[in-house]
PDB file of N, CA and C in Angstrom:
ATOM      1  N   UNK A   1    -110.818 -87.174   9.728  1.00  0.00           N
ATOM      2  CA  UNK A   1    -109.600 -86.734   9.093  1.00  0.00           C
ATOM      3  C   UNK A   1    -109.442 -85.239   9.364  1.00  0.00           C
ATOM      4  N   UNK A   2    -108.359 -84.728   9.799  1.00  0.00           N
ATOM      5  CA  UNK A   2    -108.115 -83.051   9.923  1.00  0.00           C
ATOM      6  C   UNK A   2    -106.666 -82.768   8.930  1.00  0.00           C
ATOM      7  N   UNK A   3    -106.782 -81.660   8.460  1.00  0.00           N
ATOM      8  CA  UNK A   3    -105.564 -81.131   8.119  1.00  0.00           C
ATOM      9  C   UNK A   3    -105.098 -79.904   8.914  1.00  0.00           C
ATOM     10  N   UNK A   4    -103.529 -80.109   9.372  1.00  0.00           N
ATOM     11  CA  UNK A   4    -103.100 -79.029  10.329  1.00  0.00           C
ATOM     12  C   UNK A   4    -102.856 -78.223   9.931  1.00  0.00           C
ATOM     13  N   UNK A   5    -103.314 -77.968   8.678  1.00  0.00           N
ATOM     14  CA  UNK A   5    -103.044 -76.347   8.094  1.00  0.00           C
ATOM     15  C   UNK A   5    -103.992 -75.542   8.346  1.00  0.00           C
ATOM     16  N   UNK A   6    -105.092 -76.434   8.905  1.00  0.00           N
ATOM     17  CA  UNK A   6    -106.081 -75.056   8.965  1.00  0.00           C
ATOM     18  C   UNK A   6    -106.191 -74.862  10.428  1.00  0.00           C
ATOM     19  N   UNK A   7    -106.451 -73.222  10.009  1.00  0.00           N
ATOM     20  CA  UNK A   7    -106.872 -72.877  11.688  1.00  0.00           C
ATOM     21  C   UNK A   7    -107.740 -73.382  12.487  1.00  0.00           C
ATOM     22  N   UNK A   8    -107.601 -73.044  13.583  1.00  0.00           N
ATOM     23  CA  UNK A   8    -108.855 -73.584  14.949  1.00  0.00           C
ATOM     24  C   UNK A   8    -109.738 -72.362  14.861  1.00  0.00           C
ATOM     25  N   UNK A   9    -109.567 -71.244  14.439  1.00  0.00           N
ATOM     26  CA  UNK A   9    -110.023 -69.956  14.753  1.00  0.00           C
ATOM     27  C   UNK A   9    -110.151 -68.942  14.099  1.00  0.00           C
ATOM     28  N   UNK A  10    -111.196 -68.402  13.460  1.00  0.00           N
ATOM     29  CA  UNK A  10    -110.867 -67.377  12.885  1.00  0.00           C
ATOM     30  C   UNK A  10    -110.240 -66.083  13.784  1.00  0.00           C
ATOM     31  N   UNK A  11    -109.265 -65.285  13.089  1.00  0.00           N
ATOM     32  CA  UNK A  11    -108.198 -64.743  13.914  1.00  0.00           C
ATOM     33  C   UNK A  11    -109.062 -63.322  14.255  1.00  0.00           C
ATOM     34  N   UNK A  12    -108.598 -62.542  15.470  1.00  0.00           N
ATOM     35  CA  UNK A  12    -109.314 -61.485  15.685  1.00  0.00           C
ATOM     36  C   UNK A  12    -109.385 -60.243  14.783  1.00  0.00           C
ATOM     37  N   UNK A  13    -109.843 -59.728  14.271  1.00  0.00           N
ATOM     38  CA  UNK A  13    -109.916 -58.286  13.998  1.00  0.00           C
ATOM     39  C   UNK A  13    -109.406 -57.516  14.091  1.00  0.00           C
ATOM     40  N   UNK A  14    -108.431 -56.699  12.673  1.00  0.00           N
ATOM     41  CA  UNK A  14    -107.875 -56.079  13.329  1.00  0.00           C
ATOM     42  C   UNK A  14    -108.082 -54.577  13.681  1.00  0.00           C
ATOM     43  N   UNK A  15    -107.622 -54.016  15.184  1.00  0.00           N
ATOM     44  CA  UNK A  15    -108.347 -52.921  15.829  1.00  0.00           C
ATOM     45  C   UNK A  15    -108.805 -51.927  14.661  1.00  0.00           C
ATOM     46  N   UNK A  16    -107.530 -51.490  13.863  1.00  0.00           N
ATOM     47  CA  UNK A  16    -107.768 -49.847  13.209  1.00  0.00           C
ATOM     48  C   UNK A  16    -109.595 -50.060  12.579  1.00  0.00           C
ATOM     49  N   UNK A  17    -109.559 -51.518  11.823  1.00  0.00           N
ATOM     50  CA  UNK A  17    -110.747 -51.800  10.940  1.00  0.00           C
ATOM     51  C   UNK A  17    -111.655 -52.130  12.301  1.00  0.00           C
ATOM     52  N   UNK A  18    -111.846 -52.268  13.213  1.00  0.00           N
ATOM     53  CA  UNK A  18    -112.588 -52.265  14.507  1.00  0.00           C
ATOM     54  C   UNK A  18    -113.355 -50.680  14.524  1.00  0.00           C
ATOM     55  N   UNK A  19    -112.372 -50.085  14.782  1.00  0.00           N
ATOM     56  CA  UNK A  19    -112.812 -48.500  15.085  1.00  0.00           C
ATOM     57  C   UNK A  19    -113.298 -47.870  13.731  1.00  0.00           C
ATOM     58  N   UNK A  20    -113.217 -47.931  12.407  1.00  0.00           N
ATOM     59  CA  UNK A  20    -113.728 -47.963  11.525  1.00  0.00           C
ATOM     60  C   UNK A  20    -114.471 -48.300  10.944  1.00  0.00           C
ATOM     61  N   UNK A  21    -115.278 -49.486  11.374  1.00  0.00           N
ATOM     62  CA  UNK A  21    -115.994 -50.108  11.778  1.00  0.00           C
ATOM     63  C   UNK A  21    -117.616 -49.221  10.915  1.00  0.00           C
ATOM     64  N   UNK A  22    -118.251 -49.720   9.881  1.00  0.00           N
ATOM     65  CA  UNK A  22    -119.644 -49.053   9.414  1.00  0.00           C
ATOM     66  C   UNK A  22    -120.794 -48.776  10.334  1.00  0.00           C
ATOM     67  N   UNK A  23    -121.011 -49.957  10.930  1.00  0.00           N
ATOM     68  CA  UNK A  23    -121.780 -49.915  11.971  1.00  0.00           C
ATOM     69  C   UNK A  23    -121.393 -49.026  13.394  1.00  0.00           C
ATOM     70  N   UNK A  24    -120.393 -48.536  13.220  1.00  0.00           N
ATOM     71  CA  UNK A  24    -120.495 -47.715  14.658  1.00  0.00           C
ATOM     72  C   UNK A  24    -120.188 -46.463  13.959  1.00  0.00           C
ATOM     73  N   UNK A  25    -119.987 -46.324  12.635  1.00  0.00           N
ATOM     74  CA  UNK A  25    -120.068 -45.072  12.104  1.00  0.00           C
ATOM     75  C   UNK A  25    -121.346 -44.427  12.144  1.00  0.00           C
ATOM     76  N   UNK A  26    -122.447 -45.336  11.603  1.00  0.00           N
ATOM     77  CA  UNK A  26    -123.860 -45.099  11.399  1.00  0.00           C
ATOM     78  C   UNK A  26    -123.995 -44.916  12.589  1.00  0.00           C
ATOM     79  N   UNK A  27    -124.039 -45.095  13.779  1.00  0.00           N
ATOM     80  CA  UNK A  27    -124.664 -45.352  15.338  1.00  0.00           C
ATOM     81  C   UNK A  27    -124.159 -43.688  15.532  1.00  0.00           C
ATOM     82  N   UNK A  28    -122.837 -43.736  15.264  1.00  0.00           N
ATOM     83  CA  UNK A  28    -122.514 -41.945  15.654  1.00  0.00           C
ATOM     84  C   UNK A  28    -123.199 -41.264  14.893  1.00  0.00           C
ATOM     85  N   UNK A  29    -123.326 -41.182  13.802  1.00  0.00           N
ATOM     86  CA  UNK A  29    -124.454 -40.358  12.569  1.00  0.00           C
ATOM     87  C   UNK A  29    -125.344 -40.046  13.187  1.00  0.00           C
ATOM     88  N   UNK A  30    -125.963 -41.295  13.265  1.00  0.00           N
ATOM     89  CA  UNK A  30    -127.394 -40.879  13.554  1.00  0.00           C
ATOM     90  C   UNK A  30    -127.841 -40.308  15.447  1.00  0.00           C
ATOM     91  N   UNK A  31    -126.848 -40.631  16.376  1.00  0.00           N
ATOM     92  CA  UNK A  31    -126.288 -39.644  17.530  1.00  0.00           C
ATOM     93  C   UNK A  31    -126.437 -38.290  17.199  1.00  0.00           C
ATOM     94  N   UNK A  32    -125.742 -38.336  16.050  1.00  0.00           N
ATOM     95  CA  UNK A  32    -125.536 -36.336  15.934  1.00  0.00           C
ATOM     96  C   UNK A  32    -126.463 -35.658  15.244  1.00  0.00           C
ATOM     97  N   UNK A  33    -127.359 -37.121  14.674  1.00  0.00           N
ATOM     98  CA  UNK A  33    -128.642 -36.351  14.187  1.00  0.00           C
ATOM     99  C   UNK A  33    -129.213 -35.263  14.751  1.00  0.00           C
ATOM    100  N   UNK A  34    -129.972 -35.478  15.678  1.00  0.00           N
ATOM    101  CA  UNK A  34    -130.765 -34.847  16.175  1.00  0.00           C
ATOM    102  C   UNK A  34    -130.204 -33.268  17.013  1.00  0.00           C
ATOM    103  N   UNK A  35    -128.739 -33.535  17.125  1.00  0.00           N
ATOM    104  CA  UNK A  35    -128.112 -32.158  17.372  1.00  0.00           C
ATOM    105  C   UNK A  35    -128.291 -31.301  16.329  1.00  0.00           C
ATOM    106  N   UNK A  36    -128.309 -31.785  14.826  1.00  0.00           N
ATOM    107  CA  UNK A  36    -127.785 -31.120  14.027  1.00  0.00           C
ATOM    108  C   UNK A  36    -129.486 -30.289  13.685  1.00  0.00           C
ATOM    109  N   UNK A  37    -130.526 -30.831  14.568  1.00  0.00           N
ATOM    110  CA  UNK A  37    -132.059 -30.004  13.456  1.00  0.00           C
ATOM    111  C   UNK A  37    -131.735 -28.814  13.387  1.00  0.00           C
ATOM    112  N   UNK A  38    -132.158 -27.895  12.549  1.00  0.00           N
ATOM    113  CA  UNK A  38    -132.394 -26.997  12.175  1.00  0.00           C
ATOM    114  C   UNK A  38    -131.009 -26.507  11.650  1.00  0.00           C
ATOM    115  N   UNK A  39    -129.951 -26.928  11.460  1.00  0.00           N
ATOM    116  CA  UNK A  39    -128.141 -26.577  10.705  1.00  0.00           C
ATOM    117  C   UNK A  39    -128.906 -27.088   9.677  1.00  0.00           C
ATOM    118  N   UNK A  40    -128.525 -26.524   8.197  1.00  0.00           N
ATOM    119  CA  UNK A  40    -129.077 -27.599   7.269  1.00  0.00           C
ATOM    120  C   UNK A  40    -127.141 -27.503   6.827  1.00  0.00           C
ATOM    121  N   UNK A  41    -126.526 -26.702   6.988  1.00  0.00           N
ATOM    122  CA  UNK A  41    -125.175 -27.274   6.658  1.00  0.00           C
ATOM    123  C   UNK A  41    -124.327 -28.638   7.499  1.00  0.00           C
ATOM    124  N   UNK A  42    -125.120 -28.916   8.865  1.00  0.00           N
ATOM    125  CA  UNK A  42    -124.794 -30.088   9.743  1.00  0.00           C
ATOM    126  C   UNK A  42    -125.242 -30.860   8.793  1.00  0.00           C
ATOM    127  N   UNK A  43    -126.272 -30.572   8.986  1.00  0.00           N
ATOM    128  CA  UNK A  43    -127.788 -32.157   7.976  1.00  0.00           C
ATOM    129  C   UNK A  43    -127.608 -32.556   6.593  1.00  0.00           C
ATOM    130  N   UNK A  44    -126.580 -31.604   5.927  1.00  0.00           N
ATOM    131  CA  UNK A  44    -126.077 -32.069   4.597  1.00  0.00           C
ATOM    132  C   UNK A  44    -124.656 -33.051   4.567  1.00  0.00           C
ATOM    133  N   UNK A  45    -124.063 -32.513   5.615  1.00  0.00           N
ATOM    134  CA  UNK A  45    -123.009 -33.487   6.196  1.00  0.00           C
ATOM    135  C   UNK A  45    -123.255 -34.591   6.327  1.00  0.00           C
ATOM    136  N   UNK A  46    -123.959 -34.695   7.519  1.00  0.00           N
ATOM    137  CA  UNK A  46    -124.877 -35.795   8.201  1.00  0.00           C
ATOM    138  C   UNK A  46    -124.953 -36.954   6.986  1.00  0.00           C
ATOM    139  N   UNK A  47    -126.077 -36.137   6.000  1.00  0.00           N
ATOM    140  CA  UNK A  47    -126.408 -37.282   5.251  1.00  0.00           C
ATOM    141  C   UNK A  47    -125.836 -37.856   4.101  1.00  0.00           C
ATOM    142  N   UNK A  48    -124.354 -36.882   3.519  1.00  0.00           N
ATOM    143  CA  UNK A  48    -123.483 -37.546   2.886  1.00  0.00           C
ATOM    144  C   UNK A  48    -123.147 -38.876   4.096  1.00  0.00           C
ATOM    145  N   UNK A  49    -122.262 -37.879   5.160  1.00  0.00           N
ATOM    146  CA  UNK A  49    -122.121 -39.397   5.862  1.00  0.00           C
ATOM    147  C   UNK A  49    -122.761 -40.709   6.327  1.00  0.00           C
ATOM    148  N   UNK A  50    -124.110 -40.929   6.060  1.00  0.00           N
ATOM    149  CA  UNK A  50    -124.931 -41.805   6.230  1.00  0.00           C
ATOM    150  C   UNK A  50    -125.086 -42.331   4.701  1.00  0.00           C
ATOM    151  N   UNK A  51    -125.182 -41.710   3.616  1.00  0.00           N
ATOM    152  CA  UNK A  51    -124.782 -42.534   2.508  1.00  0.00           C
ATOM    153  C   UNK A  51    -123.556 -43.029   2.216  1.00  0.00           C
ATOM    154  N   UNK A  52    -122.684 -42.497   2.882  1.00  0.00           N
ATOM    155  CA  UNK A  52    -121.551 -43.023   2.574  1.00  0.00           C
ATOM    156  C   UNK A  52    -121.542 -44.258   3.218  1.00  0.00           C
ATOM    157  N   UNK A  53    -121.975 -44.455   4.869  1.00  0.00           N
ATOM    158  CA  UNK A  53    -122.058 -45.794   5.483  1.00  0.00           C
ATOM    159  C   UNK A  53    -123.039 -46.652   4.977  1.00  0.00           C
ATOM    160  N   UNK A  54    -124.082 -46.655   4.401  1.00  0.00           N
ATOM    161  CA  UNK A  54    -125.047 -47.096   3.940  1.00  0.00           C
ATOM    162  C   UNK A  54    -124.193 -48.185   2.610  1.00  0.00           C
ATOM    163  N   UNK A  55    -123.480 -47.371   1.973  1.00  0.00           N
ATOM    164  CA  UNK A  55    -122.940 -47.864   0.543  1.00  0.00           C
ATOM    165  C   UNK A  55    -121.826 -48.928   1.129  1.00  0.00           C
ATOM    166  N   UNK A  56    -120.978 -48.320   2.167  1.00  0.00           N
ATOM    167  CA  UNK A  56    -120.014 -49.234   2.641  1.00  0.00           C
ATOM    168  C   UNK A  56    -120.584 -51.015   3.128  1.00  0.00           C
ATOM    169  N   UNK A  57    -121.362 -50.334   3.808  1.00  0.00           N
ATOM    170  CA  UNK A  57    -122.186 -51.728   4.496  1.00  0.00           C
ATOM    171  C   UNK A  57    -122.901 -52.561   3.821  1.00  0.00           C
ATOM    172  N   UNK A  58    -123.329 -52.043   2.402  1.00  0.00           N
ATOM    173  CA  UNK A  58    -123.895 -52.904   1.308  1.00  0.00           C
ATOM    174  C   UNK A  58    -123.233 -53.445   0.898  1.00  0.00           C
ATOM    175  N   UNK A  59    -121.901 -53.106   0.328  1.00  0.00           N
ATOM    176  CA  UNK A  59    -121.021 -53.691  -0.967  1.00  0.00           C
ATOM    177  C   UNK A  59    -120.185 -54.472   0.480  1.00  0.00           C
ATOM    178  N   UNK A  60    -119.779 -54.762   1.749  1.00  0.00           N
ATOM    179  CA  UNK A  60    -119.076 -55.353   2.562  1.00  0.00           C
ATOM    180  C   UNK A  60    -120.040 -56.615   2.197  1.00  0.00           C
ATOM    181  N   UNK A  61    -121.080 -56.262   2.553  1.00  0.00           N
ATOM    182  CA  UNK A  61    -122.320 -57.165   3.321  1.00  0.00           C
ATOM    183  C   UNK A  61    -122.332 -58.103   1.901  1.00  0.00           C
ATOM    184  N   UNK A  62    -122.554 -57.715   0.530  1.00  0.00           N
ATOM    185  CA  UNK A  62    -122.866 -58.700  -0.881  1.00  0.00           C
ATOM    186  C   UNK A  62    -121.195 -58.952  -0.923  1.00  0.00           C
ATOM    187  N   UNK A  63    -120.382 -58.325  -0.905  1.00  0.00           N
ATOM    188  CA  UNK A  63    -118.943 -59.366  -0.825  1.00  0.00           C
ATOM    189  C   UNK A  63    -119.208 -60.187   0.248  1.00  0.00           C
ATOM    190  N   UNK A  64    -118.723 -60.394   1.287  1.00  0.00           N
ATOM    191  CA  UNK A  64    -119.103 -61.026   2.287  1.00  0.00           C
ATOM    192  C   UNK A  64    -119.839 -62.664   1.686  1.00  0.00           C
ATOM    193  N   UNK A  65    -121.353 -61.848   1.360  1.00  0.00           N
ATOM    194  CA  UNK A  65    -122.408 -63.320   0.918  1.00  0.00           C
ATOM    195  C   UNK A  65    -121.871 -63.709  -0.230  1.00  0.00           C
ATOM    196  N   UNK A  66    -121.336 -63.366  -1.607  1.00  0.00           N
ATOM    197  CA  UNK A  66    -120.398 -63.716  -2.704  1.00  0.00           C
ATOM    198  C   UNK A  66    -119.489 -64.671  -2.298  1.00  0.00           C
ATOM    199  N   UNK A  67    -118.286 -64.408  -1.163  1.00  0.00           N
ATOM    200  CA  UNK A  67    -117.200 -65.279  -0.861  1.00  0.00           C
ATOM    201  C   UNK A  67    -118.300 -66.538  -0.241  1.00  0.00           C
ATOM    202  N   UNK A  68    -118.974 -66.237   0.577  1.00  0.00           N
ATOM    203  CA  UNK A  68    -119.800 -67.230   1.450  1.00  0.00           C
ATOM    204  C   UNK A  68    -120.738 -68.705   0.760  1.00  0.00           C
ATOM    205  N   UNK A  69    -121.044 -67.819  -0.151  1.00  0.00           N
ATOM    206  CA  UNK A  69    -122.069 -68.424  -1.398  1.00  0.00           C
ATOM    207  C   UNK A  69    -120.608 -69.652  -2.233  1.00  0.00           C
ATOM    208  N   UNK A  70    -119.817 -69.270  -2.451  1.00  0.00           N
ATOM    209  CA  UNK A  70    -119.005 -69.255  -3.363  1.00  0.00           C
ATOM    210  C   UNK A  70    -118.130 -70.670  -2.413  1.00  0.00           C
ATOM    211  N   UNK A  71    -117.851 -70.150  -0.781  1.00  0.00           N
ATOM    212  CA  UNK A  71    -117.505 -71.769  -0.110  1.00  0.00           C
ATOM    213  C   UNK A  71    -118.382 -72.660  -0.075  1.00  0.00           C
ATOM    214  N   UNK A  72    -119.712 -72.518   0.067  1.00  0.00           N
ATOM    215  CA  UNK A  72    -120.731 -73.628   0.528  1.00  0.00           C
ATOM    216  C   UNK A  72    -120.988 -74.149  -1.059  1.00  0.00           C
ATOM    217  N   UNK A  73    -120.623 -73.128  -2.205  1.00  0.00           N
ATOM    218  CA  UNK A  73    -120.930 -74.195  -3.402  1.00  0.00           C
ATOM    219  C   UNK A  73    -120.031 -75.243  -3.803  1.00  0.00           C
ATOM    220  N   UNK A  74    -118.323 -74.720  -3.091  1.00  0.00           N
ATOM    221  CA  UNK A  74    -117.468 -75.736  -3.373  1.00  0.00           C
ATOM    222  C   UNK A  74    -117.439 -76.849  -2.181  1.00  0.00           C
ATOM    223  N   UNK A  75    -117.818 -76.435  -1.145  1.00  0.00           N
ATOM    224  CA  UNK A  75    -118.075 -77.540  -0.207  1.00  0.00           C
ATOM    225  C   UNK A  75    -118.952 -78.741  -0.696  1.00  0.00           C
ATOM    226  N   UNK A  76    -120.395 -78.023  -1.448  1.00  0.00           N
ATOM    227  CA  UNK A  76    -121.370 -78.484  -1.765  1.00  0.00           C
ATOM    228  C   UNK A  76    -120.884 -79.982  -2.764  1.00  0.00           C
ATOM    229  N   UNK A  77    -119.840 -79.580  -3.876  1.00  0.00           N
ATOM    230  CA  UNK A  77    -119.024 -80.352  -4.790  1.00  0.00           C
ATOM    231  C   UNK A  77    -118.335 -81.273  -4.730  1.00  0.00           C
ATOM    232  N   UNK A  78    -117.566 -80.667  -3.678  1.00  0.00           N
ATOM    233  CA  UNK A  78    -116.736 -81.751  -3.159  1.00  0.00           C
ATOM    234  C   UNK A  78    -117.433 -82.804  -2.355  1.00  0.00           C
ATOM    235  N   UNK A  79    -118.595 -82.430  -1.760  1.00  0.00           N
ATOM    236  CA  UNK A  79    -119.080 -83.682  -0.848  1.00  0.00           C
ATOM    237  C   UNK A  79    -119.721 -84.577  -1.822  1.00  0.00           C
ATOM    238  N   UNK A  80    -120.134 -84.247  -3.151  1.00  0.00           N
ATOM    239  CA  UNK A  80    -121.223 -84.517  -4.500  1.00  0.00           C
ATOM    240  C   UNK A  80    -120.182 -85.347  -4.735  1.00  0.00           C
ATOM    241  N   UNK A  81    -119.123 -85.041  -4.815  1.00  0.00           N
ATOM    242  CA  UNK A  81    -117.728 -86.262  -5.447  1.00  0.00           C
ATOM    243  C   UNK A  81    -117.605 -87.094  -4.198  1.00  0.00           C
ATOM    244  N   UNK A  82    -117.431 -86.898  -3.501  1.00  0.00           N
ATOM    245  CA  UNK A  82    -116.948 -88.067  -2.520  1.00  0.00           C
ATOM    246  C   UNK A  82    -118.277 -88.693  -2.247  1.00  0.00           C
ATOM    247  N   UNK A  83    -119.670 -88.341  -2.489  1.00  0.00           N
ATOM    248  CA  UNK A  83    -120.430 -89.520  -2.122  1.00  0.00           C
ATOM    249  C   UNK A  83    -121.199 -89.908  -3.178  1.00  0.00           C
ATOM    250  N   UNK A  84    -120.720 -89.743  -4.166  1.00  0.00           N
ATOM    251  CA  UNK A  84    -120.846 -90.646  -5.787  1.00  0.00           C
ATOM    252  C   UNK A  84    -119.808 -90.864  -6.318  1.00  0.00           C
ATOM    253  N   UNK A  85    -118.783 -91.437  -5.829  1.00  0.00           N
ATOM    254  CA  UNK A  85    -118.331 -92.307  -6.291  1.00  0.00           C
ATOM    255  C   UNK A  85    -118.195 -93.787  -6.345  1.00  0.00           C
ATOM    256  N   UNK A  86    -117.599 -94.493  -7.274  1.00  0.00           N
ATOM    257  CA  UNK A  86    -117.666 -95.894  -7.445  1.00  0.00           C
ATOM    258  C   UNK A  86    -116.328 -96.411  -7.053  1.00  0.00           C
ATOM    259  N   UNK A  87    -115.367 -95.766  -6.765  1.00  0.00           N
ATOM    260  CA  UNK A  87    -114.366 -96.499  -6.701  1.00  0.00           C
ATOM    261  C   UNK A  87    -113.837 -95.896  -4.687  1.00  0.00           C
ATOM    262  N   UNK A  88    -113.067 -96.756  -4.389  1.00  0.00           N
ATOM    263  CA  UNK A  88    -112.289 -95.969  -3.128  1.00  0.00           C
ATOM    264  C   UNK A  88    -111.335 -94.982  -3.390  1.00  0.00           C
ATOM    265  N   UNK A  89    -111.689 -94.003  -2.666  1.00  0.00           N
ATOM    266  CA  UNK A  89    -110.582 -92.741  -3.085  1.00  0.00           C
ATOM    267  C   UNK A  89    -109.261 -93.350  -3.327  1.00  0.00           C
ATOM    268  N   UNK A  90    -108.713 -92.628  -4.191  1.00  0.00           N
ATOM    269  CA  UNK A  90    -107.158 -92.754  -4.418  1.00  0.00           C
ATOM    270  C   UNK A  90    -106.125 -91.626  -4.507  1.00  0.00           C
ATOM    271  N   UNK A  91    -106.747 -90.522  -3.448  1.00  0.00           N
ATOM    272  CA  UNK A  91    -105.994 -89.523  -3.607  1.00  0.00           C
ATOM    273  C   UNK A  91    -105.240 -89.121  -2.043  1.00  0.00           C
ATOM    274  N   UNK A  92    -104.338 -88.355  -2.302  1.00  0.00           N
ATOM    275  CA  UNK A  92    -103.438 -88.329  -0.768  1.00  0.00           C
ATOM    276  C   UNK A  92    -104.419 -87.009   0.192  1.00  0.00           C
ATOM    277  N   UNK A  93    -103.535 -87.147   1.394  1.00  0.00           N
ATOM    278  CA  UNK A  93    -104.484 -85.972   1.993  1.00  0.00           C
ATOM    279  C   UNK A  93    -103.753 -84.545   1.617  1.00  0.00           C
ATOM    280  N   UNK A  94    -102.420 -84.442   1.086  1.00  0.00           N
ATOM    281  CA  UNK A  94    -101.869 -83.616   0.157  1.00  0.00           C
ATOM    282  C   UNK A  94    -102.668 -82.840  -0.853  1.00  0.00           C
ATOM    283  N   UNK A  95    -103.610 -83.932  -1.714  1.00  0.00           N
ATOM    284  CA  UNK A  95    -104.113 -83.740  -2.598  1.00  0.00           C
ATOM    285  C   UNK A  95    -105.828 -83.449  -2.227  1.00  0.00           C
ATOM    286  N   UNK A  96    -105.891 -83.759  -1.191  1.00  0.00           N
ATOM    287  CA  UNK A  96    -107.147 -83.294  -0.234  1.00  0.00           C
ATOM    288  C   UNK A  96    -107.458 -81.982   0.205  1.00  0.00           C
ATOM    289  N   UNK A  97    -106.070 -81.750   0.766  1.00  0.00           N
ATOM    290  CA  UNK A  97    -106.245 -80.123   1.088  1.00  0.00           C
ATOM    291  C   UNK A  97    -105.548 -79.197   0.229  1.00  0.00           C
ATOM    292  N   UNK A  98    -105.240 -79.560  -1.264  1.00  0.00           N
ATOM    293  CA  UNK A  98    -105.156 -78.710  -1.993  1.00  0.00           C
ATOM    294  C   UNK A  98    -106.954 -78.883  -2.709  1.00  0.00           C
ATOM    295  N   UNK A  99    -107.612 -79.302  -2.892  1.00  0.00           N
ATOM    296  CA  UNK A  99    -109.376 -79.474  -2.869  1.00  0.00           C
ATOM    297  C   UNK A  99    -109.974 -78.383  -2.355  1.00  0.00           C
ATOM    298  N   UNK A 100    -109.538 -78.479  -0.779  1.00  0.00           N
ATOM    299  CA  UNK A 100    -109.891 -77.753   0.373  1.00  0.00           C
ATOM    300  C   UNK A 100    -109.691 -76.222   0.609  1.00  0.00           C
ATOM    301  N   UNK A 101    -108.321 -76.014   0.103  1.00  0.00           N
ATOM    302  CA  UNK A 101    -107.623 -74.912   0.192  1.00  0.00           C
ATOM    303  C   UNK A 101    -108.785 -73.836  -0.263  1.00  0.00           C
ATOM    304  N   UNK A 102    -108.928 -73.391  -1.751  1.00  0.00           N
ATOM    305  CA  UNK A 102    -109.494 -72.499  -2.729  1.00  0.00           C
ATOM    306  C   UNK A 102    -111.182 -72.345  -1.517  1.00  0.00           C
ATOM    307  N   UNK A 103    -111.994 -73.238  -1.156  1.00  0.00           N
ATOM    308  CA  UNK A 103    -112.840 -73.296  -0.214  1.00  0.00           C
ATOM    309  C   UNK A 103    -112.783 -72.464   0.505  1.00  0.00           C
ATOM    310  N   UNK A 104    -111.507 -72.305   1.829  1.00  0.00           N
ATOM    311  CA  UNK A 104    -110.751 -72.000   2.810  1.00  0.00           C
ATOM    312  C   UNK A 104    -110.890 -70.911   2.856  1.00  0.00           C
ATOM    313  N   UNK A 105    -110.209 -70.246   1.205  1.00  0.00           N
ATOM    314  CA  UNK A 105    -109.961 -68.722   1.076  1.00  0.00           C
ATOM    315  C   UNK A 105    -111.401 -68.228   1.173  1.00  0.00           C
ATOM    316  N   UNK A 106    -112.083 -68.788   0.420  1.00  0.00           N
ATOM    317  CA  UNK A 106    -113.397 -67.930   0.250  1.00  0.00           C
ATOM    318  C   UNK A 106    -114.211 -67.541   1.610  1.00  0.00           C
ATOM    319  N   UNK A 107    -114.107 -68.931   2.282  1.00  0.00           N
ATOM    320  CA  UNK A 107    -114.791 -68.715   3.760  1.00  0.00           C
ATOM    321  C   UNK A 107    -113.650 -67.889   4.293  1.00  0.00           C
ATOM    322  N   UNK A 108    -113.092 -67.810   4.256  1.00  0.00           N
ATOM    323  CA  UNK A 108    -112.493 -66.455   4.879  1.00  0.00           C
ATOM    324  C   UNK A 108    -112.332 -65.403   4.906  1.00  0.00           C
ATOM    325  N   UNK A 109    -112.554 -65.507   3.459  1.00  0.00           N
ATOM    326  CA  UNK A 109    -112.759 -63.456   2.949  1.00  0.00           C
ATOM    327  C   UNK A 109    -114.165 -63.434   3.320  1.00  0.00           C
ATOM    328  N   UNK A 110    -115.124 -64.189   2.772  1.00  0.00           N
ATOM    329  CA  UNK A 110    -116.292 -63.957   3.572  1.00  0.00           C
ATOM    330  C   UNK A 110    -116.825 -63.252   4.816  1.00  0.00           C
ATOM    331  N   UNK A 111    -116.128 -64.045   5.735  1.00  0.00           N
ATOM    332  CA  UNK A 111    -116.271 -63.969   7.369  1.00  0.00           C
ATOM    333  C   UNK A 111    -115.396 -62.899   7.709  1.00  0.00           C
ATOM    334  N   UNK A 112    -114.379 -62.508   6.916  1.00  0.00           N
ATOM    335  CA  UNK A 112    -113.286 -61.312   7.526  1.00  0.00           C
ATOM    336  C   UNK A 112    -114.102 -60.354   6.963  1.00  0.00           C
ATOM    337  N   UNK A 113    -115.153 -59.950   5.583  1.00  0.00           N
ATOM    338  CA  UNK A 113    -116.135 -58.977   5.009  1.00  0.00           C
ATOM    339  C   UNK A 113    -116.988 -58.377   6.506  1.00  0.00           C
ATOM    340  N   UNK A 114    -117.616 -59.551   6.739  1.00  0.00           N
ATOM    341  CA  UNK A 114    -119.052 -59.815   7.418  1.00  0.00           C
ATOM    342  C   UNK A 114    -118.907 -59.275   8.792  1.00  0.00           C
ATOM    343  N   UNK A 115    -117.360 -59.770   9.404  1.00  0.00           N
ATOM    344  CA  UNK A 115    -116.764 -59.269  10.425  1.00  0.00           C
ATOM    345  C   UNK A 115    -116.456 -58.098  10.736  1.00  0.00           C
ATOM    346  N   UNK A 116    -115.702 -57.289   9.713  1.00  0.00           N
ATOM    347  CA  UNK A 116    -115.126 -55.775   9.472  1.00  0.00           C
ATOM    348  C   UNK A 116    -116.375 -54.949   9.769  1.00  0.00           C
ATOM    349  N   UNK A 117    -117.464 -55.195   9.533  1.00  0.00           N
ATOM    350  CA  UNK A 117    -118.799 -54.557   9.284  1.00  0.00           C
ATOM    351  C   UNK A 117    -118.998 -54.356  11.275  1.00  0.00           C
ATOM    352  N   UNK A 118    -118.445 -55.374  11.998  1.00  0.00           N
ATOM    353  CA  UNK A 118    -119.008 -55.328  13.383  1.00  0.00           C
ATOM    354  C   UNK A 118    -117.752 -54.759  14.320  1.00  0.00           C
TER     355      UNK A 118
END
């Protein structure tokens, strides 16, 4: 059974959040590390900006696993209902992928979190 509402794909990225990107923030940081020895006004910079990426990439990274956690438990449910039951389903596929939907979102904010980070 498929429903054509859902995508084939999660959609690409978009650029600005590409170049903004935590992980290539940190990669430049720590690049300019080693220019900066002996500045301790560079090296105080420096390491605000490395806590600052540090904090970004945490709270992306536990949203991210939150939304993620949060589809595989409703996936988890819905499969718990459909293979204990006693009777033959009696519901439309209307009423299937409104089930599905709330799932959908989560794996998606998830994967768009997890993504933004790369």
């Amino acid at each position: 059974m498929t429903f054509p509402t859902f995508p084939s794909c999660i959609p690409p990225p978009d650029p600005e959040e590409t170049a903004a990107a935590p992980l290539e923030q940190l990669r430049l940081c720590l690049q300019a590390l080693p220019a900066a020895t002996g500045n301790l006004l560079e090296l105080g910079a420096l390491s605000r900006q490395l806590s600052r990426c540090h904090a970004e990439l945490d709270a992306a990274l536990l949203r991210g696993a939150i939304d993620l956690r949060a589809a595989h438990l409703g996936l988890q449910a819905l499969l718990t209902l459909l293979q204990r039951r006693d009777e033959p389903l009696l519901f439309s596929s209307e009423e299937a992928q409104a089930l599905l939907e709330p799932v959908q979102q989560r794996l998606k904010q998830g994967l768009s979190q997890v993504h933004r980070l790369f």
